[in-house]
Protein backbone atom coordinates (compact mmCIF):
# COMPACT_ATOMS: atom_id res chain seq x y z
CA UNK A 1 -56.38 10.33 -31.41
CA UNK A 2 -55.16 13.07 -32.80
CA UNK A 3 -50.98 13.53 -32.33
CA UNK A 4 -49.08 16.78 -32.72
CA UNK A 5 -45.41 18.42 -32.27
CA UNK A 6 -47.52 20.49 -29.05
CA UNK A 7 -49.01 17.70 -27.46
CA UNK A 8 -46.16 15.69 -27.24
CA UNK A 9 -43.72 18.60 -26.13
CA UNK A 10 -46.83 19.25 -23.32
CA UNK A 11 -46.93 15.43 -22.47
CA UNK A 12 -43.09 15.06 -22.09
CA UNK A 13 -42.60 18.44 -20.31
CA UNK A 14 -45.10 16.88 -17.77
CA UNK A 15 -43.40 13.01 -17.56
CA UNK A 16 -40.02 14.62 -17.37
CA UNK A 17 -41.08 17.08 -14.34
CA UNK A 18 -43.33 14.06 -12.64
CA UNK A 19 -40.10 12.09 -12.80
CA UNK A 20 -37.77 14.83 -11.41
CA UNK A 21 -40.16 14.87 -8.82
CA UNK A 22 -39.65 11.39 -8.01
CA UNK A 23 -36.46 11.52 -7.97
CA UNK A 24 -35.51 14.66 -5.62
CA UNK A 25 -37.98 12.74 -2.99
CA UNK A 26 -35.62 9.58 -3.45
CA UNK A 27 -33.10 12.01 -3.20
CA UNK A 28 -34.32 13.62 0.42
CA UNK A 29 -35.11 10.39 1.82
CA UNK A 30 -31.80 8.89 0.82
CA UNK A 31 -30.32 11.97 2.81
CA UNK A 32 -32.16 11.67 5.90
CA UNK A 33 -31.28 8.00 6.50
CA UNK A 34 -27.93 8.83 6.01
CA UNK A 35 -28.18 11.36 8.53
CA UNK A 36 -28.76 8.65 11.14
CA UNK A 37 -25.97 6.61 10.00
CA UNK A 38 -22.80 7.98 11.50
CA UNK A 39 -19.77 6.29 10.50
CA UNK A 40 -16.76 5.28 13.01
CA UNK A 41 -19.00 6.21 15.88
CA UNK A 42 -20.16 3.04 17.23
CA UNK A 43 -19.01 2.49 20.47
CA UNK A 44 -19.35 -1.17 20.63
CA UNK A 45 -16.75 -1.80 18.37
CA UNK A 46 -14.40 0.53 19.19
CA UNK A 47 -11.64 2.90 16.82
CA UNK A 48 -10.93 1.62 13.41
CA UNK A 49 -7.42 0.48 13.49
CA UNK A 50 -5.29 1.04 10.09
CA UNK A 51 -1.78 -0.50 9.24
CA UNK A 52 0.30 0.86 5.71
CA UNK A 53 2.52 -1.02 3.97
CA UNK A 54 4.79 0.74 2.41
CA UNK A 55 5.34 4.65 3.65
CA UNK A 56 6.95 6.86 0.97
CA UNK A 57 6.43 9.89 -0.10
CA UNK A 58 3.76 9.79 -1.40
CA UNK A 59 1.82 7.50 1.34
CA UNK A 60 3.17 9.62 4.36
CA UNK A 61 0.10 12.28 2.94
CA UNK A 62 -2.47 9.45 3.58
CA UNK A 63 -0.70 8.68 6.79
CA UNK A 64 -1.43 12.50 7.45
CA UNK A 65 -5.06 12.25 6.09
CA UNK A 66 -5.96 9.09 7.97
CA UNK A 67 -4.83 10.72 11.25
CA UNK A 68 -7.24 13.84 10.44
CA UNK A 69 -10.07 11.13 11.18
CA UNK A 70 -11.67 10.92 13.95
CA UNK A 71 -11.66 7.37 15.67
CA UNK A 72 -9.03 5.94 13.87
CA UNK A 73 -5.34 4.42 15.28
CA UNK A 74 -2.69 3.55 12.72
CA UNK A 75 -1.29 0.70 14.85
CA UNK A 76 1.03 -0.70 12.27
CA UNK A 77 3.80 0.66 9.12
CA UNK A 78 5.86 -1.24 7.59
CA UNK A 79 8.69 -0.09 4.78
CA UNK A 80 11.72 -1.24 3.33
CA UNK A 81 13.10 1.79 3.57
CA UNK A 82 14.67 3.02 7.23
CA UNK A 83 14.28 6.16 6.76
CA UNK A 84 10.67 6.29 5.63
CA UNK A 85 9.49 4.32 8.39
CA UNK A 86 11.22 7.13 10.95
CA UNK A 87 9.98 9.74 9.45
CA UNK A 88 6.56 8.48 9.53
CA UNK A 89 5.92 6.97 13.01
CA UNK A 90 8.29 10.71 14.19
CA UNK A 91 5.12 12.30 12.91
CA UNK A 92 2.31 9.63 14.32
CA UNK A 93 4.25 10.58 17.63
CA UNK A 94 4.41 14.15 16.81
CA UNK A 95 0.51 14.71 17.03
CA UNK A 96 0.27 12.86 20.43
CA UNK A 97 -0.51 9.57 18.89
CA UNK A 98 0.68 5.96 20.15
CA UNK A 99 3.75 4.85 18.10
CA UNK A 100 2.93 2.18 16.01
CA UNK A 101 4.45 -1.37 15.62
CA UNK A 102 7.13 -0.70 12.59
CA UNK A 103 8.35 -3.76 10.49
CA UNK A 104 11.18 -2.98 7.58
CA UNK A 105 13.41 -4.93 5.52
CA UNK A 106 13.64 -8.32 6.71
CA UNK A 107 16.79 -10.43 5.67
CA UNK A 108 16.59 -14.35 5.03
């Protein structure tokens, strides 16, 4: 068996394309079962219901984000911080949403 530089640029042109190929069809069938599966949409078990501890600044945005979800009721905040825990649950009652249960600083 004769080996040289063309051959072996010919057979791993071939193994590289044969395994792309693979792939992509993993790929496409990975896709279509996902397809199927549609997340926060099964009616058996209802909305996901979310609580955040802490809501600051920078927590308020996934507040915001979360409620951009569809089938999904914070039901619960909780902060140290008065202020931060009426400015969030003003704007969970702002987009027509049920105020949640609040919980803040708690003194022993």
């Amino acid at each position: 068996m004769d080996n040289n530089r063309r051959d072996f640029i010919k057979k791993s042109a071939l193994s590289g394309i044969g395994l792309m190929g693979l792939s992509l069809s993993e790929n496409s069938l990975q896709a279509q079962s996902e397809k199927k599966e549609k997340p926060n949409q099964d009616k058996k078990s209802g909305p996901l219901r979310i609580g955040f501890i802490g809501v600051g600044s920078r927590s308020r945005t996934h507040v915001r984000n979360t409620m951009l979800i569809e089938g999904v009721e914070i039901v619960a905040i909780c902060d140290i911080q008065q202020a931060s825990l009426d400015a969030t649950k003003q704007s969970i009652t702002e987009k027509g949403r049920k105020p949640p249960v609040t919980s803040g600083r708690i003194y022993w």
